[in-house]
Protein backbone atom coordinates (compact mmCIF):
# COMPACT_ATOMS: atom_id res chain seq x y z
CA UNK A 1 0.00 0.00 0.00
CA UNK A 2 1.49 3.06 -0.64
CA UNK A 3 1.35 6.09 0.99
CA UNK A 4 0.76 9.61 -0.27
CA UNK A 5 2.13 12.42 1.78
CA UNK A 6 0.42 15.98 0.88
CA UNK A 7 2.81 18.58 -0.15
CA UNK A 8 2.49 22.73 0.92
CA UNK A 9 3.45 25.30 -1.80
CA UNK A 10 4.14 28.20 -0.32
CA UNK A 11 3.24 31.41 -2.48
CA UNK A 12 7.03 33.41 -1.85
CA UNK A 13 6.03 36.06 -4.72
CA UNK A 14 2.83 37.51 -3.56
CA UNK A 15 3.84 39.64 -0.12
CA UNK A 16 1.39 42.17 -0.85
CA UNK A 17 -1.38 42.59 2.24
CA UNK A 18 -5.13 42.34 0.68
CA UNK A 19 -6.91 42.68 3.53
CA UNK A 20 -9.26 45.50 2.77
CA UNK A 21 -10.00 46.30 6.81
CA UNK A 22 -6.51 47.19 7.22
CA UNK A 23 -6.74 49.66 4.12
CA UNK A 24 -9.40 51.34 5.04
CA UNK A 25 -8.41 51.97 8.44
CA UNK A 26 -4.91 53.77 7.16
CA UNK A 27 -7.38 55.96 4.98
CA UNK A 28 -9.52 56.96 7.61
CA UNK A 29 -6.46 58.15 9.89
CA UNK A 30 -4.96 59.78 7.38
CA UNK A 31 -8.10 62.05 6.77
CA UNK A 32 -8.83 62.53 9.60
CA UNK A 33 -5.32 63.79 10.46
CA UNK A 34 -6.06 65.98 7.75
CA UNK A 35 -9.41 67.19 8.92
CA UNK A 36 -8.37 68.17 12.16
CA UNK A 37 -5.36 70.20 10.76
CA UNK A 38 -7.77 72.19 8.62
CA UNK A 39 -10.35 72.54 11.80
CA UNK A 40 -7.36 74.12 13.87
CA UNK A 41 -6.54 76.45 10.91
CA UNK A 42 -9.81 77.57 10.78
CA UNK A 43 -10.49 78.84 14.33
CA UNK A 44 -7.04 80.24 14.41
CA UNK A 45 -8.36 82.39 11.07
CA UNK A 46 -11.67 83.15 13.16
CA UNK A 47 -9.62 84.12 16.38
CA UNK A 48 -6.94 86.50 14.04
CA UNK A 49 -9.92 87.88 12.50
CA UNK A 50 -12.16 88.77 15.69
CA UNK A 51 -8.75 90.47 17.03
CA UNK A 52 -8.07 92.41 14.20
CA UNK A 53 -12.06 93.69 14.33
CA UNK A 54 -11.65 94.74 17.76
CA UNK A 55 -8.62 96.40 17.03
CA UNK A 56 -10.50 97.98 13.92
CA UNK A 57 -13.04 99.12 16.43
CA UNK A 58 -10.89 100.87 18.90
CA UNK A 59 -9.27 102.53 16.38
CA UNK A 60 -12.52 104.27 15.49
CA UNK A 61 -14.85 106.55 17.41
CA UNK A 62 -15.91 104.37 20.86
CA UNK A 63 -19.26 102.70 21.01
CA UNK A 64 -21.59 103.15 23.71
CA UNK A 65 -21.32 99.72 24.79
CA UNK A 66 -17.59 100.30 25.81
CA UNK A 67 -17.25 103.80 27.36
CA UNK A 68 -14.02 106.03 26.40
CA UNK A 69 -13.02 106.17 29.64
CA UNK A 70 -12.22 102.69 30.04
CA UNK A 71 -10.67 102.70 26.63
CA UNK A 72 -8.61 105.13 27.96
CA UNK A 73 -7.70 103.54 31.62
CA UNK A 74 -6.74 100.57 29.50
CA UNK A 75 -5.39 101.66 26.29
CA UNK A 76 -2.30 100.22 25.24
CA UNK A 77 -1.51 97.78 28.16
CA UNK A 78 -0.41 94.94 26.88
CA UNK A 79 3.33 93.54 26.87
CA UNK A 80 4.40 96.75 28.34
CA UNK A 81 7.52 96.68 30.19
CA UNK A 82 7.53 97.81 33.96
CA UNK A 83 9.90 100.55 34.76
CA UNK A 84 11.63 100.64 37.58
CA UNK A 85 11.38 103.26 40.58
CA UNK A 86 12.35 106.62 39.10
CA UNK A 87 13.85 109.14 40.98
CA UNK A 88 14.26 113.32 39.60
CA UNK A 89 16.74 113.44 36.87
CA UNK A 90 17.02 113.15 33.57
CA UNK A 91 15.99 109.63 31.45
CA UNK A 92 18.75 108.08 31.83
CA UNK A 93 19.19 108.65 35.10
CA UNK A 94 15.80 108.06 35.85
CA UNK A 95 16.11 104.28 34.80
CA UNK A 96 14.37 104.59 32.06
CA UNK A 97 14.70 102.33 28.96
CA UNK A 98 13.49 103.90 25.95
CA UNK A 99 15.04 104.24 22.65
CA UNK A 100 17.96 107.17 22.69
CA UNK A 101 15.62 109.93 21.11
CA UNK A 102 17.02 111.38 17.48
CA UNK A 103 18.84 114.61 17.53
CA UNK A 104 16.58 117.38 16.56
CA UNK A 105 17.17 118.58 12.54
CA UNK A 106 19.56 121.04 12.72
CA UNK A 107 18.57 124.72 12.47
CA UNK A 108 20.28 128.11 12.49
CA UNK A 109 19.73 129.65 15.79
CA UNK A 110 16.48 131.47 17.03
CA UNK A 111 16.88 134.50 18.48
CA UNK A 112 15.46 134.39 21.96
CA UNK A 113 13.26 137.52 23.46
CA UNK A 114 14.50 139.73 26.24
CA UNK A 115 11.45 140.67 27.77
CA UNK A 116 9.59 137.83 30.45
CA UNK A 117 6.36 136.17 30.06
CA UNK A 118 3.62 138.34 29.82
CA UNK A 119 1.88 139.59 33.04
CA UNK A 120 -1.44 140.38 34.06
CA UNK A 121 -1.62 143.95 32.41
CA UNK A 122 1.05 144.05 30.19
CA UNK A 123 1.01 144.33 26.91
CA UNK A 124 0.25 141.42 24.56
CA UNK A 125 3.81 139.36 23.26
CA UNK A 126 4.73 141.52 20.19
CA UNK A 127 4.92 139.99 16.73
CA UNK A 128 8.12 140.17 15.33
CA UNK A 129 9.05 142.52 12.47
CA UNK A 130 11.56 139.83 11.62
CA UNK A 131 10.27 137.27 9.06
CA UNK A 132 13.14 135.20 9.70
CA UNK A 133 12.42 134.52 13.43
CA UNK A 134 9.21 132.63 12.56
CA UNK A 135 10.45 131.17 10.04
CA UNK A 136 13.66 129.86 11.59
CA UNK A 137 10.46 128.48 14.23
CA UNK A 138 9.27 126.54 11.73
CA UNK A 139 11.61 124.95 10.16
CA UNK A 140 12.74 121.97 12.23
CA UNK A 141 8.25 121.56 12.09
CA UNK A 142 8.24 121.37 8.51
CA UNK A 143 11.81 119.58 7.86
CA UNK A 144 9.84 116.81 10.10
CA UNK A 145 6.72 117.03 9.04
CA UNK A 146 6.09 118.01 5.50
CA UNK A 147 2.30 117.99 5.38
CA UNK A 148 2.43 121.09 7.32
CA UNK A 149 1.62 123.85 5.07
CA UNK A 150 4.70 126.23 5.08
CA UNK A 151 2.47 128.77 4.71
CA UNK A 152 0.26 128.54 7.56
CA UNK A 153 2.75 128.28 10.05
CA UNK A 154 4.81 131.26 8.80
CA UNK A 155 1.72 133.39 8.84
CA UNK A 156 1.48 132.32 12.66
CA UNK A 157 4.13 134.90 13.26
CA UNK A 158 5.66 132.35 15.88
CA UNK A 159 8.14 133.79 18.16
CA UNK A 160 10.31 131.39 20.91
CA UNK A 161 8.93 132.31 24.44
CA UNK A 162 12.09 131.96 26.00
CA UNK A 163 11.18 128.68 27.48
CA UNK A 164 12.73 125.38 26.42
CA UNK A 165 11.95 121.63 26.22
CA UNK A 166 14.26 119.00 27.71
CA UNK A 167 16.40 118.84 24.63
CA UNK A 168 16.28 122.43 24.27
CA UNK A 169 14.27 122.88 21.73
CA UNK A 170 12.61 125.96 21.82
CA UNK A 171 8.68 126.74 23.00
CA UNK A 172 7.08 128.99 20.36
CA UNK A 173 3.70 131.30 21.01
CA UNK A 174 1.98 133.90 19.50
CA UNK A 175 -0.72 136.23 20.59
CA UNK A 176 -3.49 137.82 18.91
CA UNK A 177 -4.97 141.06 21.01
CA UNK A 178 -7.28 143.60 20.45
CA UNK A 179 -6.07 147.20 20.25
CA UNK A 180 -8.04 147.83 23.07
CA UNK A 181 -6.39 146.06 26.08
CA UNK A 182 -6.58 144.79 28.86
CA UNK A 183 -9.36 142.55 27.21
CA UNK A 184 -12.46 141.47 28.40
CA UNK A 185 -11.33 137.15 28.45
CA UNK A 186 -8.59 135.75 27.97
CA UNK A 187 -8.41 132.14 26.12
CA UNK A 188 -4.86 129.74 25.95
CA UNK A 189 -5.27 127.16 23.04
CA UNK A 190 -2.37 124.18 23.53
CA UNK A 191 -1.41 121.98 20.78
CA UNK A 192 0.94 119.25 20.65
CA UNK A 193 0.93 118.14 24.61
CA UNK A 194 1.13 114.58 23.39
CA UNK A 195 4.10 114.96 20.34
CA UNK A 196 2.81 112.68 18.11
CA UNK A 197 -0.84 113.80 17.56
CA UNK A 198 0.41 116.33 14.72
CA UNK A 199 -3.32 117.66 13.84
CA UNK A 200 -3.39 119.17 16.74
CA UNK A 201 -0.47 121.67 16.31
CA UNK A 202 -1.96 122.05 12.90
CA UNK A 203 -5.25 122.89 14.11
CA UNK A 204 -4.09 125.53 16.50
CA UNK A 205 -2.12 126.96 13.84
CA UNK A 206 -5.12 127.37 11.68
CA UNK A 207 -6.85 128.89 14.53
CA UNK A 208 -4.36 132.11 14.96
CA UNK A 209 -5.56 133.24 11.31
CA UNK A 210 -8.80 132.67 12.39
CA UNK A 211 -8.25 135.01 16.34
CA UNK A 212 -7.26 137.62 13.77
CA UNK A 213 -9.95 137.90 11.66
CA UNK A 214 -12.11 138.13 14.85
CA UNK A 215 -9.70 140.08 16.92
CA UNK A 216 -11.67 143.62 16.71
CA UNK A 217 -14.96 142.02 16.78
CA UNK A 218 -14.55 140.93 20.54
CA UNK A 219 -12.56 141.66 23.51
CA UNK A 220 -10.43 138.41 23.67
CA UNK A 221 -6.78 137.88 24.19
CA UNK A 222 -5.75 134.86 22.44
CA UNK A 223 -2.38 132.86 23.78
CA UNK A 224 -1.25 130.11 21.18
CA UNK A 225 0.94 127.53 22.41
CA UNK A 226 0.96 125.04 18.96
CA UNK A 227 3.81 122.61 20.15
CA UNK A 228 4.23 122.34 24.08
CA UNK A 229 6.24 119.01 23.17
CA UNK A 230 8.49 119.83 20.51
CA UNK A 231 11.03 117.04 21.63
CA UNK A 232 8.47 114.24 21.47
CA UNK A 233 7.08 116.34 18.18
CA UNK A 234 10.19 116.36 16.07
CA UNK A 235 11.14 112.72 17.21
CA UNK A 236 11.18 109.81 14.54
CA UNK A 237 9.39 108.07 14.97
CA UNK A 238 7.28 110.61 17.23
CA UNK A 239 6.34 110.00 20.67
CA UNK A 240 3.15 110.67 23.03
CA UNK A 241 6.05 111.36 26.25
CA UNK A 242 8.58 114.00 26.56
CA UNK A 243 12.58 113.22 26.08
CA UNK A 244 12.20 112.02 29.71
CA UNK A 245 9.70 110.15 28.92
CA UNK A 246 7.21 111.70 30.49
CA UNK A 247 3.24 112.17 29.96
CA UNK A 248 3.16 116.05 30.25
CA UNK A 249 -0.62 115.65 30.48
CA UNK A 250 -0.16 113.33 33.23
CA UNK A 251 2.50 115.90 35.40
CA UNK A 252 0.53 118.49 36.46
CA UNK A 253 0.46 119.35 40.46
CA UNK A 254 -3.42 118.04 41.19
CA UNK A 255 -4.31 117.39 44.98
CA UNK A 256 -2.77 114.19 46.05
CA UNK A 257 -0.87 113.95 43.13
CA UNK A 258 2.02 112.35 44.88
CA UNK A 259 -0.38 109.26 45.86
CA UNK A 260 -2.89 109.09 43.25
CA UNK A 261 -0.22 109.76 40.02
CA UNK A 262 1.94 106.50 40.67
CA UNK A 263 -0.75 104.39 42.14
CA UNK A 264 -3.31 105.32 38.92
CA UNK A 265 -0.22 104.64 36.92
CA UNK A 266 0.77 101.07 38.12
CA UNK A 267 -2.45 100.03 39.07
CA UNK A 268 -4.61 101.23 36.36
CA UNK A 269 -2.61 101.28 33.09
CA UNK A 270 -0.22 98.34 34.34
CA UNK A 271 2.96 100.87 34.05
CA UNK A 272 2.80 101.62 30.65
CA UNK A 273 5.39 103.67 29.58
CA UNK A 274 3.33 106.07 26.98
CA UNK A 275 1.39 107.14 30.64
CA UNK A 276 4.16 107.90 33.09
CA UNK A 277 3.12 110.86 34.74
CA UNK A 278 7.16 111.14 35.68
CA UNK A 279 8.92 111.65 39.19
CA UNK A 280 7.51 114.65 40.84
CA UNK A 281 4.24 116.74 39.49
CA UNK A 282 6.10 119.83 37.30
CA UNK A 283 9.03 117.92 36.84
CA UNK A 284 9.54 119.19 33.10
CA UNK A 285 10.12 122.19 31.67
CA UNK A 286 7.47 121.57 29.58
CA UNK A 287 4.60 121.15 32.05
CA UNK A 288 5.94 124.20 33.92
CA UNK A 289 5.51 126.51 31.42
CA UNK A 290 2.00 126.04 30.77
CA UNK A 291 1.90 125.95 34.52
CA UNK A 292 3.23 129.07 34.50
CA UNK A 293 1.02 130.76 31.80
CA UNK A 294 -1.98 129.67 33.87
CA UNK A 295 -1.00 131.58 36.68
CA UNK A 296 0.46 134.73 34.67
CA UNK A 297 -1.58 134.92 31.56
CA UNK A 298 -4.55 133.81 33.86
CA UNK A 299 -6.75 132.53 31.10
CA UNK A 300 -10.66 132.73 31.14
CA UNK A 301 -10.40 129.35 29.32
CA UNK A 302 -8.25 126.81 28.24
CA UNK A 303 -8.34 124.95 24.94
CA UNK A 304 -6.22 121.55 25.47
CA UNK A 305 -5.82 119.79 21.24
CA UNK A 306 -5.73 116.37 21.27
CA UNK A 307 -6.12 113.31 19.12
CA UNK A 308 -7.25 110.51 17.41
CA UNK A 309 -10.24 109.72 20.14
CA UNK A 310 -12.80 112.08 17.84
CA UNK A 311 -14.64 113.27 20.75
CA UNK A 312 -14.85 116.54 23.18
CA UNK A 313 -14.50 116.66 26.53
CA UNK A 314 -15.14 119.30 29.32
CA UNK A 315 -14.00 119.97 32.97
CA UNK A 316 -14.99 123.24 35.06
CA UNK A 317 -17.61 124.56 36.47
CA UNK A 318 -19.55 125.80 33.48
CA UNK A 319 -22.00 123.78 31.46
CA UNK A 320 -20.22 122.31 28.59
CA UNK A 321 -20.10 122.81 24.84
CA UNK A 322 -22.94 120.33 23.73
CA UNK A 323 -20.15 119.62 20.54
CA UNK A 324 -17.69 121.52 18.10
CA UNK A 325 -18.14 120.80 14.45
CA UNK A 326 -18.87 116.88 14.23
CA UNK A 327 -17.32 116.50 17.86
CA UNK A 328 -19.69 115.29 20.54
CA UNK A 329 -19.59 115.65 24.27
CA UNK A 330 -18.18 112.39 25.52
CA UNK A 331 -17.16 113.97 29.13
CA UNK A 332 -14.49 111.27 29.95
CA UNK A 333 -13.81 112.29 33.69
CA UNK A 334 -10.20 112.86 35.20
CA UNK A 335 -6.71 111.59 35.78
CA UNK A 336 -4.22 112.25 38.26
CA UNK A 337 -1.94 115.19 36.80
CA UNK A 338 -4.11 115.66 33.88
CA UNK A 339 -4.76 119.88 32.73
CA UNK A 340 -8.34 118.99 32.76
CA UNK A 341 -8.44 118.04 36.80
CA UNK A 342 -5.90 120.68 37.86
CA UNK A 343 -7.05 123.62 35.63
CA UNK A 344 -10.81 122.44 35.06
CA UNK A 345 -11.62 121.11 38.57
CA UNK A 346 -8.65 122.01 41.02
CA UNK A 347 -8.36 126.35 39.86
CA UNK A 348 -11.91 126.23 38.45
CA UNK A 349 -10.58 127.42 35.06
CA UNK A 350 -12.75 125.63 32.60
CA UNK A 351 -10.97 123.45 29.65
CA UNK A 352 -12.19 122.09 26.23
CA UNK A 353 -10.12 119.46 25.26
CA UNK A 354 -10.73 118.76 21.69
CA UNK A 355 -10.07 115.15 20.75
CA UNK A 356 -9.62 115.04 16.74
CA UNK A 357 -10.34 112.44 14.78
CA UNK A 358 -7.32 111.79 13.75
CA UNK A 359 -3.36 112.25 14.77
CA UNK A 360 -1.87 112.35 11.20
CA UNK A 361 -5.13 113.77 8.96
CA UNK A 362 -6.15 117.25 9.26
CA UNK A 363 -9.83 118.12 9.58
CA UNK A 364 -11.00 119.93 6.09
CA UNK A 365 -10.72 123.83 6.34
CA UNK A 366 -14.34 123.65 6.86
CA UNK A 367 -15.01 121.38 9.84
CA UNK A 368 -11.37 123.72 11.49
CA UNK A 369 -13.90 126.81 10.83
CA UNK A 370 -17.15 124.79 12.05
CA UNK A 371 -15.48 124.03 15.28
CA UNK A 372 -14.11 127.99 16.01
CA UNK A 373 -17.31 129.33 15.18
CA UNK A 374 -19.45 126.76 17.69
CA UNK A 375 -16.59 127.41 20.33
CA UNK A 376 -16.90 131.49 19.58
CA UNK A 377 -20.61 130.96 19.71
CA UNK A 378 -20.08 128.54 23.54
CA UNK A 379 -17.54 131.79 24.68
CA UNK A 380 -20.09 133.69 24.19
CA UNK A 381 -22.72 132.21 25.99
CA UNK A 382 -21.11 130.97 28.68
CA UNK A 383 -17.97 132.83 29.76
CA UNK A 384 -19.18 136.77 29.34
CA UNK A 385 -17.15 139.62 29.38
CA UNK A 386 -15.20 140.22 32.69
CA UNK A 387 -15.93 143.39 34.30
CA UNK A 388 -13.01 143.71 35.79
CA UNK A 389 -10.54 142.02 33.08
CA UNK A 390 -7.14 143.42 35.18
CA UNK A 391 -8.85 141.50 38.27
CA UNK A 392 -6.11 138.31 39.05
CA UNK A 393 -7.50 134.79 39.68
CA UNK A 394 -7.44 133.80 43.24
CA UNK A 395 -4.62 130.83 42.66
């Protein structure tokens, strides 16, 4: 009997997997790998996009669903390095660590005046019957910032004041007086506290054509200060602070300033640098001045140019300008060393503070003359003639 033993062939060619389960499953990771890459991308889009609304919307006009003043409280806050203690000095020896500010272009020297700042009774700061001192004023302005009509700011008749900024730039004014002095009110306009909201040095400079057309028509005596910053004005790129880097509209002496200043600073805008209101209240030369020219000029009112917030604000004890031009009361309350709480509140000297619309775009010549005429027409109204206009302030 013979046996037959079964023999196994063993396919060696064929190594390739058929098992249809196994394919599938590869295909399914490998889409869905792909699926949840394309879900992250697509909230990431939706998050960059919601940001870059917000920051659309901020940049705007504020809505009434988030007030201006806690725009403003919390402006600019974020990744903002914390300075250390600062002591009186100068920036550097303060601590501070900001860019080295750019040398100022350089221009032939300006002659500087021999007589004071003007006192109560004396006559108005003459213009000067040298073109060349306002234009040697202007032209470190329009070297830096070319939009500015040459025109209107020789036409200002600027003249230096005899004050300086840190870097020792000079402080220009002009004033525009009626023949008939001492006037009835007395009005300071302020441009440029903040040196990198340009419109509103333009704006003021606009304005002294403007006090001359008007000057015989009413008793006013008109002090233009265009550029109280000209350090933080002629820097590149330009800057909101001082060359100590200081917020001159945060360095004014208001009650409890010593307290309230540093603890509003660090608390409240998390130490950012654009809002130091420096070492001491006055500690610039630039905050001094106008310090000064409140107590000596003794204004009637004080006009305060800002930007880009495209509102108006009001502090004093008057009822405020309902708006000027397409500006709209948005009363946005005080800070600690702000010229709206010591001026407006603390020496009862009402202030407009106009915020433009913009820092870098000029408002047409016809919303510049819309906005004189309603604050003529407010004057008017609210702040009448003094009866006594040699009469000092009780500071």
């Amino acid at each position: 009997m013979t046996m037959t033993t079964p023999t196994t062939t063993t396919n060696t060619t064929n190594t390739t997997n058929t098992n249809p389960n196994v394919s599938t499953s590869a295909s399914t990771f490998s889409w869905g790998v792909w699926a949840a890459a394309l879900l992250w991308a697509l909230l990431a889009g939706l998050g960059l996009l919601r940001v870059l609304a917000e920051q659309s919307q901020l940049a705007t006009a504020p809505s009434a669903a988030r007030p201006l003043a806690s725009f403003l409280a919390n402006a600019d806050l974020a990744a903002k390095p914390k300075l250390p203690q600062a002591s009186v000095g100068t920036g550097a020896e303060r601590g501070m660590h900001y860019p080295p500010e750019p040398t100022p272009p350089a221009t032939a020297p300006i002659p500087t005046p021999t007589q004071p700042p003007l006192a109560l009774g004396q006559q108005p700061i003459a213009t000067p019957t040298d073109r060349q001192v306002p234009e040697q004023v202007c032209a470190p302005w329009l070297k830096r910032w070319p939009s500015i009509a040459p025109k209107t700011c020789h036409q200002a008749l600027l003249v230096p004041s005899g004050a300086q900024s840190v870097q020792a730039m000079p402080i220009a004014w002009r004033d525009v007086a009626p023949s008939q002095l001492p006037a009835a009110r007395r009005v300071l306009i302020v441009g440029a506290i903040h040196g990198d909201e340009l419109t509103s040095a333009v704006l003021a400079l606009n304005w002294v054509a403007k006090a001359q057309e008007d000057v015989q028509q009413r008793s006013i005596h008109w002090r233009f200060i265009p550029v109280l910053n000209p350090d933080g004005f002629l820097a590149r790129p330009a800057t909101r602070m001082n060359a100590s880097g200081v917020d001159l509209n945060r360095n004014f002496p208001t009650p409890g300033w010593e307290k309230d200043a540093p603890k509003y600073w660090k608390e409240r805008t998390r130490s950012d640098p654009r809002r130091w209101p420096g070492p001491a209240p006055l500690s610039e030369p630039e905050s001094r001045f106008l310090h000064e020219q409140i107590r000596e000029f003794a204004p009637d009112l004080v006009v305060s140019i800002h930007a880009p917030y495209g509102i108006l604000d009001f502090d004093g004890p008057q009822s405020p300008p309902e708006r000027l031009g397409h500006l709209w009361l948005d009363q946005l309350g005080v800070f600690p060393g702000s010229l709206g709480h010591y001026s407006g509140l603390h020496l009862k000297v009402p202030v407009v503070t106009i915020e433009l619309k913009h820092a870098l775009d000029d408002p047409s010549a016809q919303e510049a003359a819309r906005m004189w005429s309603d604050l003529i027409a407010w004057l008017d109204k609210h702040l009448p003639e003094n009866p006594d206009p040699e009469a000092g302030r009780p500071y």
